[in-house]
Protein backbone atom coordinates (compact mmCIF):
# COMPACT_ATOMS: atom_id res chain seq x y z
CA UNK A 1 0.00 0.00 0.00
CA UNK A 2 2.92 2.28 0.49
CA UNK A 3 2.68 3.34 -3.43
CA UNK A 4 -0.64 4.04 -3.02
CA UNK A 5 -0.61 5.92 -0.01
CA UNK A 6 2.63 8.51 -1.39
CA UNK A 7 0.45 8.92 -4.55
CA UNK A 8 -2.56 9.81 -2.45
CA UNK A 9 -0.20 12.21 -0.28
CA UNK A 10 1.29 13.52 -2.99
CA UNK A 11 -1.96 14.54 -5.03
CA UNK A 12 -3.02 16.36 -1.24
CA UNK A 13 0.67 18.42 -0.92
CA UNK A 14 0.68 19.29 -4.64
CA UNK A 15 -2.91 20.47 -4.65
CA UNK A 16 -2.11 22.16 -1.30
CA UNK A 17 -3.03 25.83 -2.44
CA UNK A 18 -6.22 24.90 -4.37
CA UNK A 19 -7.31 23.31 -1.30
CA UNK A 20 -6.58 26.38 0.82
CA UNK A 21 -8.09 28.47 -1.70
CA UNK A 22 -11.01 26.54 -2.14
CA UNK A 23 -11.80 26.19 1.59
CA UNK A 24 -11.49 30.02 1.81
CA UNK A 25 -14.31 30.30 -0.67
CA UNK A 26 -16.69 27.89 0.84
CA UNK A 27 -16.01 30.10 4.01
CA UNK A 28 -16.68 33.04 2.73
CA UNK A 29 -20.10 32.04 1.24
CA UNK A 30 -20.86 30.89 4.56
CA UNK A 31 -24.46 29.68 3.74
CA UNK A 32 -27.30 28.51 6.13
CA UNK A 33 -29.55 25.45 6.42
CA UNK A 34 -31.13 24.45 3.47
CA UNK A 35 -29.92 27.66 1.87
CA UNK A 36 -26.46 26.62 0.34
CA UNK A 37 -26.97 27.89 -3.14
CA UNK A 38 -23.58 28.76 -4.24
CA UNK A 39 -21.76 26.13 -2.07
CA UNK A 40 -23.67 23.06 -3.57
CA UNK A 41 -22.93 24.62 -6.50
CA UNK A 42 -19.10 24.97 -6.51
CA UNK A 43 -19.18 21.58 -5.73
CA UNK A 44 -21.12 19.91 -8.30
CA UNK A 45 -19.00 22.05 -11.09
CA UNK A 46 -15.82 21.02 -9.14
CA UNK A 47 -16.35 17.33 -9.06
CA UNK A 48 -17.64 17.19 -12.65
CA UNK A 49 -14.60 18.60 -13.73
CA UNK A 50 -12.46 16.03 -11.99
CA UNK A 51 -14.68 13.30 -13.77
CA UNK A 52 -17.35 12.62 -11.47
CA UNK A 53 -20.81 11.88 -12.41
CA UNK A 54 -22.50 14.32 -10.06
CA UNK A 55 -26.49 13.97 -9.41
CA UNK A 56 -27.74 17.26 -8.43
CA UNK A 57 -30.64 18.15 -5.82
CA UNK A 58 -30.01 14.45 -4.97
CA UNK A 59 -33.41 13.18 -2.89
CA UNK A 60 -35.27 16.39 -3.99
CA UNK A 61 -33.11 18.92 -1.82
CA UNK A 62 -32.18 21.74 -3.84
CA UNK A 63 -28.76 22.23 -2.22
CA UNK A 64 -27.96 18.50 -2.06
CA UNK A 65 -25.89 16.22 -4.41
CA UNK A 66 -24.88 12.58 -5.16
CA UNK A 67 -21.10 12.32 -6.87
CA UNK A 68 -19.76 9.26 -8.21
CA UNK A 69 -16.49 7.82 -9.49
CA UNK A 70 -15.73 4.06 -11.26
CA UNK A 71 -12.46 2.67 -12.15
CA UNK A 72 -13.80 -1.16 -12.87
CA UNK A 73 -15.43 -3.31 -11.20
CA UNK A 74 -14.87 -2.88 -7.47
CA UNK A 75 -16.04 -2.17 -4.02
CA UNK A 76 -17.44 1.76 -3.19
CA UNK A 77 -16.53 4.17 -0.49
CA UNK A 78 -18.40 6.63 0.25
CA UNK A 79 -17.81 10.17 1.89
CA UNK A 80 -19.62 13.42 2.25
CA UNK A 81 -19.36 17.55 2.40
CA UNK A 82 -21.25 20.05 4.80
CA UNK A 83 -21.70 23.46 4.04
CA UNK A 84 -24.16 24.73 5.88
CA UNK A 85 -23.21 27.54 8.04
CA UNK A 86 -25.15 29.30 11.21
CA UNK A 87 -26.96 32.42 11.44
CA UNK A 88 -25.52 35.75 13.73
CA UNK A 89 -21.83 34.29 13.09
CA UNK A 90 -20.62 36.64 10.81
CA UNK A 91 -16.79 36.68 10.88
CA UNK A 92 -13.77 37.50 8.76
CA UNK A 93 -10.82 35.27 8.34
CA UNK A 94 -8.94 37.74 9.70
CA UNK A 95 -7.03 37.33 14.07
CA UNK A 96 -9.66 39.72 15.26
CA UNK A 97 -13.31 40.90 15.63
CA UNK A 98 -14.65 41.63 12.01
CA UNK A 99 -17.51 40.50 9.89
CA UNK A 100 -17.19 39.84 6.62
CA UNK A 101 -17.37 42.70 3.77
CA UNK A 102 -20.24 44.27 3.17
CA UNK A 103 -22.11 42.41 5.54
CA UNK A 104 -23.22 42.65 9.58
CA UNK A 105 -22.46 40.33 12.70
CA UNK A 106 -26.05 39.16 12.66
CA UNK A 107 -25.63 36.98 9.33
CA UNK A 108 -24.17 33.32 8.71
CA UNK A 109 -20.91 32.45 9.33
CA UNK A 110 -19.15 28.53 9.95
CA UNK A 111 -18.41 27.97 13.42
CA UNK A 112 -17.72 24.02 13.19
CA UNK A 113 -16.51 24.83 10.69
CA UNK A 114 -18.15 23.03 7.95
CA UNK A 115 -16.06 24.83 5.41
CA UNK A 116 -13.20 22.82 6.34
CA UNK A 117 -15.48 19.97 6.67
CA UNK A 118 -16.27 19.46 2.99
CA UNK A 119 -12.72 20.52 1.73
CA UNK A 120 -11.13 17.86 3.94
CA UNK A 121 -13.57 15.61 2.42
CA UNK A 122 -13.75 16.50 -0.87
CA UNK A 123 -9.55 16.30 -0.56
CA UNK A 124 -9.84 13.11 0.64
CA UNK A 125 -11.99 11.35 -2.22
CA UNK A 126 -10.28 13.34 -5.22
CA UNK A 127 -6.43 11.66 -3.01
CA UNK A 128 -7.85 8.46 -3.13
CA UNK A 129 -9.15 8.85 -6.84
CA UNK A 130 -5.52 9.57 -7.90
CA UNK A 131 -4.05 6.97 -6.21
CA UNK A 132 -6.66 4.42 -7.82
CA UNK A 133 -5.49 5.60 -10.73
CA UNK A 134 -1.97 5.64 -10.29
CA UNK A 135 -2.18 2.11 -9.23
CA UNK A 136 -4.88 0.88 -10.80
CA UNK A 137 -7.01 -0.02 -8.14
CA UNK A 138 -10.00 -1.05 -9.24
CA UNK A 139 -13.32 0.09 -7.16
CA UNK A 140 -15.26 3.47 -7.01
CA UNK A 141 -15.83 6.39 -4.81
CA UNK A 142 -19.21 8.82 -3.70
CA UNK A 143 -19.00 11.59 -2.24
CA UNK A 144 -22.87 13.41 -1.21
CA UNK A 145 -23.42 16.75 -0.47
CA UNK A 146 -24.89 17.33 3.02
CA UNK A 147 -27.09 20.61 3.34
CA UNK A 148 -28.57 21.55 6.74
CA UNK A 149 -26.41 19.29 9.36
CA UNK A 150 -27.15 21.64 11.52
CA UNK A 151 -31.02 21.08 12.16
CA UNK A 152 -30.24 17.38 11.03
CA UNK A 153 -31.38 17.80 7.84
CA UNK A 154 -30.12 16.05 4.67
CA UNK A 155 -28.87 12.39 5.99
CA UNK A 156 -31.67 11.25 7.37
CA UNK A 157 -33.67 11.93 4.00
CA UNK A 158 -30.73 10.56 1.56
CA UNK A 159 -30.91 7.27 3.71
CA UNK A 160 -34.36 6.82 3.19
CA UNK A 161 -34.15 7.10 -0.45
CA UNK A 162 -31.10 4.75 -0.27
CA UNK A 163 -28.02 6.43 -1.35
CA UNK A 164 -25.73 4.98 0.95
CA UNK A 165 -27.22 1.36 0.42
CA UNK A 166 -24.51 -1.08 -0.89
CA UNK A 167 -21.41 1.31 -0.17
CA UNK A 168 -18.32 -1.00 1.24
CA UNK A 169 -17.97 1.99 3.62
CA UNK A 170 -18.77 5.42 4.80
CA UNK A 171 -15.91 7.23 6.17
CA UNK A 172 -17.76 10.31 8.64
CA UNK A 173 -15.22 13.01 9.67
CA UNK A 174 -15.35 16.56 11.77
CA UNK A 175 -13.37 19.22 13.23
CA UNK A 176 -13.21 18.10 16.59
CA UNK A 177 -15.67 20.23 18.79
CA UNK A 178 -15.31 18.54 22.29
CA UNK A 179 -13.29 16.70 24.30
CA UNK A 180 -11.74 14.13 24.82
CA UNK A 181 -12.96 13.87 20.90
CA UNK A 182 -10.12 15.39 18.99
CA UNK A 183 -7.29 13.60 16.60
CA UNK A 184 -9.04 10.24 17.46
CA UNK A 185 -11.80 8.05 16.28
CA UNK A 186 -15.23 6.97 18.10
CA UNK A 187 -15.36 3.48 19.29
CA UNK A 188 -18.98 2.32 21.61
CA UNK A 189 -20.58 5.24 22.12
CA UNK A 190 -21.33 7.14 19.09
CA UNK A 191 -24.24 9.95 18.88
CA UNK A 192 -27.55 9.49 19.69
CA UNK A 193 -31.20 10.55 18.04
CA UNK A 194 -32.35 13.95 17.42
CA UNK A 195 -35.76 14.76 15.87
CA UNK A 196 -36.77 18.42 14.94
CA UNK A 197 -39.69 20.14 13.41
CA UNK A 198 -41.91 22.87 13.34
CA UNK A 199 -45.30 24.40 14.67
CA UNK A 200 -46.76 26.58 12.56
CA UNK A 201 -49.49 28.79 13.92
CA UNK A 202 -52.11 30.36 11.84
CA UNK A 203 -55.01 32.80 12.79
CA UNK A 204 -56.56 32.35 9.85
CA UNK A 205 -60.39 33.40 11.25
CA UNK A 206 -60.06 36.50 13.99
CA UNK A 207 -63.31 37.39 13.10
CA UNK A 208 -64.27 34.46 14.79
CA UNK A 209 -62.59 34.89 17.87
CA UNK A 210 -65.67 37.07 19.81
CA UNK A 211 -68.91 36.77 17.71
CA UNK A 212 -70.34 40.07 17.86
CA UNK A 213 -73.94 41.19 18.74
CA UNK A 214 -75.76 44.23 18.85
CA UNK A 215 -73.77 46.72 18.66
CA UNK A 216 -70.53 45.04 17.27
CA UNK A 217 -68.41 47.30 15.53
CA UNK A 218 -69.32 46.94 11.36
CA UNK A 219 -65.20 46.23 10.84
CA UNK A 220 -63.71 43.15 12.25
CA UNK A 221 -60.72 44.05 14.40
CA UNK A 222 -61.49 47.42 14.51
CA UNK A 223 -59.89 49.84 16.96
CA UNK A 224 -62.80 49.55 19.22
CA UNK A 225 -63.11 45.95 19.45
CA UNK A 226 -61.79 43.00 21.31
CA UNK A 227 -59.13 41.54 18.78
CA UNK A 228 -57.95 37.93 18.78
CA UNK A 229 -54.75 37.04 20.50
CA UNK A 230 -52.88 35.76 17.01
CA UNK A 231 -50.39 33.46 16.54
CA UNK A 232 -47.63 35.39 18.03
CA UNK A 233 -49.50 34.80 21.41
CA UNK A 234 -49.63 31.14 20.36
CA UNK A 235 -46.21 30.80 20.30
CA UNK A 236 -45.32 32.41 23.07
CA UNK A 237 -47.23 30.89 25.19
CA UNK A 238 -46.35 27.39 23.79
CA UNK A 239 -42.55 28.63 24.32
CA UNK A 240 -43.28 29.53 27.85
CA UNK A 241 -44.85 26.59 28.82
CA UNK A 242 -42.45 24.24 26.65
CA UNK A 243 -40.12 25.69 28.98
CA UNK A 244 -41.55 25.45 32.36
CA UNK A 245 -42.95 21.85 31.46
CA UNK A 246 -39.78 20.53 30.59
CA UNK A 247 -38.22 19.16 33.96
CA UNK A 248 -41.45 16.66 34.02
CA UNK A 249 -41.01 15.50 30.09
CA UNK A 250 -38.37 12.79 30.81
CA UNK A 251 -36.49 11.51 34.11
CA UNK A 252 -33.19 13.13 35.17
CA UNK A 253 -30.42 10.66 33.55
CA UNK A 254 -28.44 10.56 30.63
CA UNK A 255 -27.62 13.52 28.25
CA UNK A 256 -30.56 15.07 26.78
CA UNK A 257 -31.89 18.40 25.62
CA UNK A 258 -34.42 20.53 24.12
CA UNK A 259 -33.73 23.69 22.15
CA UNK A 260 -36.17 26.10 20.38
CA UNK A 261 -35.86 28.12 17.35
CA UNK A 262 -38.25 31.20 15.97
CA UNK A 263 -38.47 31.55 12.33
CA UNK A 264 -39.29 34.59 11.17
CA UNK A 265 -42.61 35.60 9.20
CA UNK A 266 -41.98 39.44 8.28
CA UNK A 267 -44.47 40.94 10.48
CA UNK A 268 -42.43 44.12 11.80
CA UNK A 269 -44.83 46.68 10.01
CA UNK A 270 -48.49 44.52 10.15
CA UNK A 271 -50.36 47.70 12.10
CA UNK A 272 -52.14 46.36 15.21
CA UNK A 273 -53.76 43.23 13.56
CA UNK A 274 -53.45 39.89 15.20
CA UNK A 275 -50.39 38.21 13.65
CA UNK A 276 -51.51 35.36 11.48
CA UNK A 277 -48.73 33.30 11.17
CA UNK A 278 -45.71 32.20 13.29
CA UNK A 279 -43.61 29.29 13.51
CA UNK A 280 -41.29 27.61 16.40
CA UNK A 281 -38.88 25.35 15.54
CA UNK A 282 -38.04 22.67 18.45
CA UNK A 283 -35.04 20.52 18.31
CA UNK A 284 -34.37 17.42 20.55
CA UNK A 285 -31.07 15.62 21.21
CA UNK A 286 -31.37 12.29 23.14
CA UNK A 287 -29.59 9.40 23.39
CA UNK A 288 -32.46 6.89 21.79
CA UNK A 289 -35.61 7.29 20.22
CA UNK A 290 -38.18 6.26 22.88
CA UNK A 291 -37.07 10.06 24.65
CA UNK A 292 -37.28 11.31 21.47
CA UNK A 293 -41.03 10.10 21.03
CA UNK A 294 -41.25 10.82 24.45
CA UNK A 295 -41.12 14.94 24.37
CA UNK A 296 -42.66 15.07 20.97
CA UNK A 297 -45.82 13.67 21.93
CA UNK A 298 -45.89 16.33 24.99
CA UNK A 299 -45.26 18.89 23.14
CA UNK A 300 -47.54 18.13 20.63
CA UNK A 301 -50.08 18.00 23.30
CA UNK A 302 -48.76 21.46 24.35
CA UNK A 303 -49.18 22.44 21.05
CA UNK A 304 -52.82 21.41 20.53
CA UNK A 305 -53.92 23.55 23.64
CA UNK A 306 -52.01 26.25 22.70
CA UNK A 307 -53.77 26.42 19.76
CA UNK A 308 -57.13 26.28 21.02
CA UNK A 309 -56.94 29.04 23.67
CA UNK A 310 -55.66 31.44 21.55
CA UNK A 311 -58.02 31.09 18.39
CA UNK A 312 -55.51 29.76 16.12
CA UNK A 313 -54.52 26.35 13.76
CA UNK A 314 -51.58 24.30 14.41
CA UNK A 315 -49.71 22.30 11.77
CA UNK A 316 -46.44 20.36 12.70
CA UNK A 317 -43.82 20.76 9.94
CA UNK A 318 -41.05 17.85 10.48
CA UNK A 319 -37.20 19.14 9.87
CA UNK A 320 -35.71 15.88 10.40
CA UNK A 321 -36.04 12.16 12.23
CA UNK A 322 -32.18 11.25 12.80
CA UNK A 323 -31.13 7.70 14.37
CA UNK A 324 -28.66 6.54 16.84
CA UNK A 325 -25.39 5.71 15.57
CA UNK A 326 -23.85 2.28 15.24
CA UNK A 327 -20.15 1.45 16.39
CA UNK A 328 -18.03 -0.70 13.94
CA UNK A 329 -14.42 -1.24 15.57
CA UNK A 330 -13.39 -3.17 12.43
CA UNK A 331 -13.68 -0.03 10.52
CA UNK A 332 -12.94 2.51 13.22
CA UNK A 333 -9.45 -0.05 13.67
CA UNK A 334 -8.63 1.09 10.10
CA UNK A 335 -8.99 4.36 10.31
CA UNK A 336 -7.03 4.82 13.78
CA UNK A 337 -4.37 3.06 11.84
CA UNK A 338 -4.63 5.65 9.05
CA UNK A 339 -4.55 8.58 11.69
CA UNK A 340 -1.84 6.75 13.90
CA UNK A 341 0.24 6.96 10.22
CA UNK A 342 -0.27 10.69 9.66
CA UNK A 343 -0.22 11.97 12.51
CA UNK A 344 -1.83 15.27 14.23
CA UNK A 345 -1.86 18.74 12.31
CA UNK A 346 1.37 20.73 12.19
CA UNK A 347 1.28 24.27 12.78
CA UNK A 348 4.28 26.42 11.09
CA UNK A 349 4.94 29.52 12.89
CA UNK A 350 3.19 31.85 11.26
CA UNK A 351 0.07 30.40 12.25
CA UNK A 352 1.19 30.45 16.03
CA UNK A 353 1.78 33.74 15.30
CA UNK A 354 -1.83 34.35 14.19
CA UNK A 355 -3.35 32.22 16.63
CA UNK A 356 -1.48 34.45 19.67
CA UNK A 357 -2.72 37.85 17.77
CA UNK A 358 -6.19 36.12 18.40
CA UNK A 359 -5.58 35.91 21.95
CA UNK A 360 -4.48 39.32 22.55
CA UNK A 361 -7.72 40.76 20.65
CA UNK A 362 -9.65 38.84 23.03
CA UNK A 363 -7.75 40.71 26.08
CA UNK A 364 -5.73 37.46 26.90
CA UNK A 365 -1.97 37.49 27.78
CA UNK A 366 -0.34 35.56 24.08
CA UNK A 367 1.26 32.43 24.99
CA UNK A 368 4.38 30.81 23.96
CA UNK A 369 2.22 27.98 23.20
CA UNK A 370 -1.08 29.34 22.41
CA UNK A 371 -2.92 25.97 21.44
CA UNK A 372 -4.80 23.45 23.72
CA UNK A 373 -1.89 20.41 23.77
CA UNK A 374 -5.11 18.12 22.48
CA UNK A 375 -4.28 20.00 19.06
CA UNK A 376 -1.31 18.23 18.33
CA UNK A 377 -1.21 14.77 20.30
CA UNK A 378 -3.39 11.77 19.58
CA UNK A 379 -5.54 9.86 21.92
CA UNK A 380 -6.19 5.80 21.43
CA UNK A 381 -10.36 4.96 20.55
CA UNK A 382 -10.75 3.18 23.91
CA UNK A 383 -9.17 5.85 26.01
CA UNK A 384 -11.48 8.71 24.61
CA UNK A 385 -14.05 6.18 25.27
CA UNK A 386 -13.12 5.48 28.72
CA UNK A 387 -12.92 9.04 29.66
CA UNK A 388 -16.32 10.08 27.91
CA UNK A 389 -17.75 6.99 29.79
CA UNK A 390 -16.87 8.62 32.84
CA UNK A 391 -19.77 11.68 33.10
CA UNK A 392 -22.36 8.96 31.47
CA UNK A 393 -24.51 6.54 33.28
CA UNK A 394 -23.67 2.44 32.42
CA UNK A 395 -27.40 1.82 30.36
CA UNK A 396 -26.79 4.75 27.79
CA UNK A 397 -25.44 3.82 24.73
CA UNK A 398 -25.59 7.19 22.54
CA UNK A 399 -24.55 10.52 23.37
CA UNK A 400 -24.40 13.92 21.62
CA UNK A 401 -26.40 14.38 18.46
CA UNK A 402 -24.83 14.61 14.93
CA UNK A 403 -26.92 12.87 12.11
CA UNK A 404 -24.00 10.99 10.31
CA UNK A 405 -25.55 8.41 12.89
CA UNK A 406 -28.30 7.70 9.83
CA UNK A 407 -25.43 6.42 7.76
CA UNK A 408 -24.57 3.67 10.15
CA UNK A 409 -27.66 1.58 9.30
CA UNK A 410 -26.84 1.25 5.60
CA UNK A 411 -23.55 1.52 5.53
CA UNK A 412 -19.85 0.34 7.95
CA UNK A 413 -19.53 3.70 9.32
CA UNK A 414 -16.24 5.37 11.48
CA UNK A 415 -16.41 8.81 13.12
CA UNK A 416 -13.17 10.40 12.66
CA UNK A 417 -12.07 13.68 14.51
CA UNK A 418 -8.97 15.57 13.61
CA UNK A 419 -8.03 19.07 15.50
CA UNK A 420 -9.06 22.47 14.81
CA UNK A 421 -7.03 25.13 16.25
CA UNK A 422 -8.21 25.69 19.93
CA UNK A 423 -6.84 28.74 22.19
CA UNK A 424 -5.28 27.87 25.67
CA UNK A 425 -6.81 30.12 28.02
CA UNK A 426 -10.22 32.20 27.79
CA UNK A 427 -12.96 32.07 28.10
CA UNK A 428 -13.14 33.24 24.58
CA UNK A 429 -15.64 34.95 22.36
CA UNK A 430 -17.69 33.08 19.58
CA UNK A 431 -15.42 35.07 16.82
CA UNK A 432 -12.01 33.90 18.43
CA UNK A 433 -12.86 30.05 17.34
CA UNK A 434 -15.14 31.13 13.91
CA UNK A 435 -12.01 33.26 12.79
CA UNK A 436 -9.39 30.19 13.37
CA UNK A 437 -11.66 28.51 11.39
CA UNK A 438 -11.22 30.23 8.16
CA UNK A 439 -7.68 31.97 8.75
CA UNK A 440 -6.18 29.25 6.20
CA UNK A 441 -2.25 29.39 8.03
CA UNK A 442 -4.67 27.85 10.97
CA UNK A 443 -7.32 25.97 9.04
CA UNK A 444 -5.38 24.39 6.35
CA UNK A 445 -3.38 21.73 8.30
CA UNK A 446 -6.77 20.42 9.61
CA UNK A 447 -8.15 19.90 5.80
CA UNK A 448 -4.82 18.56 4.26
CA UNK A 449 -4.78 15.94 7.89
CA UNK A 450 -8.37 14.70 7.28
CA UNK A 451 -8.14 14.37 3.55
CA UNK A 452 -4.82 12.09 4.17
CA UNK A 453 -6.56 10.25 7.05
CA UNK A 454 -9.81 9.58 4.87
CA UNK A 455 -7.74 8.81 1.97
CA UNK A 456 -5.60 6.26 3.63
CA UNK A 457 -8.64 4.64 4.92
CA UNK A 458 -10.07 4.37 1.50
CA UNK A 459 -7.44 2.92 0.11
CA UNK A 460 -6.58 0.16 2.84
CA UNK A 461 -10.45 -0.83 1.91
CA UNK A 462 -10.68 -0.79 -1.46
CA UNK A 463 -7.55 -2.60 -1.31
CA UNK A 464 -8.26 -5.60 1.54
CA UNK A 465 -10.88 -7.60 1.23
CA UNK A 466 -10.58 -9.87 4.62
CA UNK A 467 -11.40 -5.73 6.08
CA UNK A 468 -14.22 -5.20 4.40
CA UNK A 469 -15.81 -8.72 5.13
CA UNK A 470 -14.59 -7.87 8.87
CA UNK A 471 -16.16 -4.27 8.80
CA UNK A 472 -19.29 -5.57 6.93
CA UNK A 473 -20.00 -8.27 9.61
CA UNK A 474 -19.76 -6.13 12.06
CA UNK A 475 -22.65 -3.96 10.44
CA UNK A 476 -24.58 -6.70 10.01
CA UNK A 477 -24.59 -8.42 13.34
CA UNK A 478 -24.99 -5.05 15.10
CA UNK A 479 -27.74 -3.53 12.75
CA UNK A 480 -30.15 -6.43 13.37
CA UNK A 481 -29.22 -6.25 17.12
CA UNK A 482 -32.41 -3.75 17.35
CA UNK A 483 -32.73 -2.75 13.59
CA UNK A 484 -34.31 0.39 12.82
CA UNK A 485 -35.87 1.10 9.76
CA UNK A 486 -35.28 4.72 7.79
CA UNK A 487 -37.27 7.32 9.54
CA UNK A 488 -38.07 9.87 7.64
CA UNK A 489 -41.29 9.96 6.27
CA UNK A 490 -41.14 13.69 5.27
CA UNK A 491 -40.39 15.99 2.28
CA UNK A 492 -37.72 18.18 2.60
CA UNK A 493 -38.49 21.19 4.69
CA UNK A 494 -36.89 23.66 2.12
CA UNK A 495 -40.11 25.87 1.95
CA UNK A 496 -40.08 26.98 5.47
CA UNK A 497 -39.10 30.80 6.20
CA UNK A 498 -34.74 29.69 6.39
CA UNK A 499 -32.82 32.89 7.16
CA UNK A 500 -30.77 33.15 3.99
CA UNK A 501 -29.26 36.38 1.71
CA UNK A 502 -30.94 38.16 -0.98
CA UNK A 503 -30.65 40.30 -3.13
CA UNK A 504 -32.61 44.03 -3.31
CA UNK A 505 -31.87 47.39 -4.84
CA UNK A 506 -29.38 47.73 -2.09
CA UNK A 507 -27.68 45.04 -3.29
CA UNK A 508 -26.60 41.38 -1.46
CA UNK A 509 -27.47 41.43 2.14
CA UNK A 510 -28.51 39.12 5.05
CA UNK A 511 -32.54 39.22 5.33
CA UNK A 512 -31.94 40.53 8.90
CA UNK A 513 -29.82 44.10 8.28
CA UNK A 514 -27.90 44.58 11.07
């Protein structure tokens, strides 16, 4: 494999700016859930110009994509790219407080950062294509594109329409984002379910809301008259008592939590009228799907009140129905190999440099060292597991929520975490760890580790047969364990009010000027 694996190295160090340049892009489009226009985009052109087949709006997302690559008749890996970036994030790549040009603090910016997501991905299939074909390894590669990971959104709905069925592998990575989770793979516990959606409230009759009698004033909701409450009340109040309720939806053990969202319905200059339309968004991390069910039908109960008492309609809009995840220690074995043979990221000195300007715009003293030591050390599968064991209780098997757990059920599946530059010190700001994120001195050595990692991996399974047959009965025996069938039974919520940019006679701006 060592030919294979130089080839694959080589293709990474001698594409080394594109990649940086590339990755700065994606960052700077810094697109949100479900509206990654020009991201999907650049990818779909990019991999059909390095000979890919590329299905776009894959599974009827607009901003998703299906990519695939033959050389012969062989086993297929698969791989993926997130985009999707989060609203009030704003930041420039630059070692201080900034948004980017042109626009305010209050629009999207990556903060995982999923720029450097894709681009480690994306450098890791287009490696391992170059090696095939140095070598002539025979087999194939997909690569899908991943809109809205962060309400859960496209992996759940590409698994039900089965477009990671039959793949020899899927090979999950991320910028690490917790500890002890960073330049190491997951082994038992792997993340758990997470279901979102939406309640949409509409006051669709206020007439109705106090029939009027003698006297009633000839205008409905006139100035005079007792108007109804409106869905902004509904919402409210279903927020408020979502809230107050939610110590009594499920018993105090494991890691579990409830977060809520409110989508915006352009109602800032609607006069006095009753608001007629208003949507919260709920999202729910547990480890397993009965807690899942658990709050959903309370708060649809919630809900259903809520809607009565305040003269409104309620229709629940699903976002996403995510699974548990799946350990496989056949292939995580593979890829700890992989990472054990690259190593952690190196950082040069110029991006020490940058990374102690960032602490001394956040008021810190610079250090010598100015990175978290996790940055550049590795840590063994069963010790991160033994010391995330430690704050969980012995019967819960999933923690954390991230939805590559959906792959796991059609596919061998690792989780792979490699460092993104982290600040000794702080507390920091938000900005400190978005900015690191798309400074490429800082960023870059976290793309070009991942896409060797990934494309190592590939290659040692495209190449071994006795590992896939080890990694594929591993799926197998665990999967019908407690098998659970593809969840969602929803479109694709791409028509609800997203924040996203547009474009006026004052030219491109996020829909919330700030």
């Amino acid at each position: 494999m060592t030919k294979a694996f130089d080839a694959a190295d080589a293709w990474i160090a001698d594409h080394a700016g594109d990649l940086s340049d590339w990755c700065a892009q994606i960052f700077d489009y810094a697109e949100p859930a479900w509206r990654e226009y020009r991201s999907a985009a650049w990818y779909v052109d990019r991999l059909r110009a390095e000979g890919f087949e590329v299905e776009a709006e894959s599974a009827g997302m607009p901003t998703a994509f299906c990519a695939r690559w033959q050389q012969g008749e062989g086993p297929v890996v698969g791989m993926y790219a997130e985009y999707d970036a989060v609203p009030a994030n704003c930041q420039a790549p630059v070692p201080f407080e900034a948004p980017r040009a042109g626009l305010g603090p209050l629009a999207a910016g990556h903060t995982d950062p999923h720029s450097a997501l894709g681009m480690g991905a994306l450098a890791g299939v287009l490696a391992t294509k170059a090696a095939m074909q140095a070598q002539g390894i025979p087999g194939g590669l997909q690569i899908t594109g991943e809109p809205a990971e962060k309400v859960r959104g496209s992996k759940p709905i590409h698994a039900a329409a089965g477009y990671y069925d039959g793949l020899a592998a899927m090979l999950s990575w991320h910028p690490f984002y917790m500890l002890p989770l960073c330049n190491t793979v997951r082994w038992d516990t792997h993340c758990g379910a997470a279901y979102s959606f939406v309640y949409r409230f509409r006051c669709a009759a206020p007439q109705a809301w106090m029939q009027g009698g003698e006297g009633a004033p000839p205008i409905p909701q006139s100035h005079s008259d007792v108007r109804a409450p409106g869905a902004n009340d509904a919402l409210i109040t279903l927020y408020q008592l979502g809230r107050s309720l939610r110590e009594s939806m499920l018993p105090h053990r494991g890691g579990w939590s409830v977060s809520e969202a409110i989508l915006s319905t352009g109602q800032a200059s609607a006069d006095n009228l009753p608001a007629r339309q208003a949507d919260l968004q709920y999202m729910i991390r547990v480890p397993d799907l009965d807690m899942a069910e658990q709050i959903t039908a309370q708060l649809d109960r919630l809900a259903e009140h809520v809607a009565l008492i305040t003269g409104c309609t309620v229709e629940k809009i699903w976002v996403s129905k995510s699974r548990p995840g799946l350990p496989n220690h056949a292939l995580a074995s593979i890829a700890w190999e992989a990472l054990q043979q690259v190593g952690a990221p190196v950082y040069d000195a110029q991006a020490l440099d940058l990374a102690r300007q960032v602490q001394a715009a956040c008021g810190q003293e610079p250090t010598d060292d100015p990175l978290i030591p996790e940055c550049t050390r590795l840590i063994a599968p069963q010790e991160a597991e033994a010391i995330l064991r430690r704050d969980l209780p012995p019967g819960q098997r999933n923690s954390t929520s991230d939805d590559y757990t959906d792959m796991c059920w059609h596919a061998p599946t690792a989780r792979i975490y490699i460092a993104r530059p982290a600040l000794r010190g702080g507390p920091y700001p938000p900005w400190a760890m978005n900015a690191m994120g798309g400074i490429p001195a800082l960023i870059d050595p976290t793309v070009a580790t991942a896409g060797r990692v990934l494309a190592r991996t590939a290659l040692q399974l495209l190449t071994d047969s006795g590992a896939r047959d080890a990694a594929a009965e591993e799926f197998a025996r665990r999967r019908a364990e407690n098998p659970i069938p593809p969840l969602a039974d929803y479109p694709p919520p791409v028509d609800l009010p997203w924040p996203e940019y547009v474009t006026t006679v004052r030219g491109r701006h996020w829909h919330i000027p700030g």
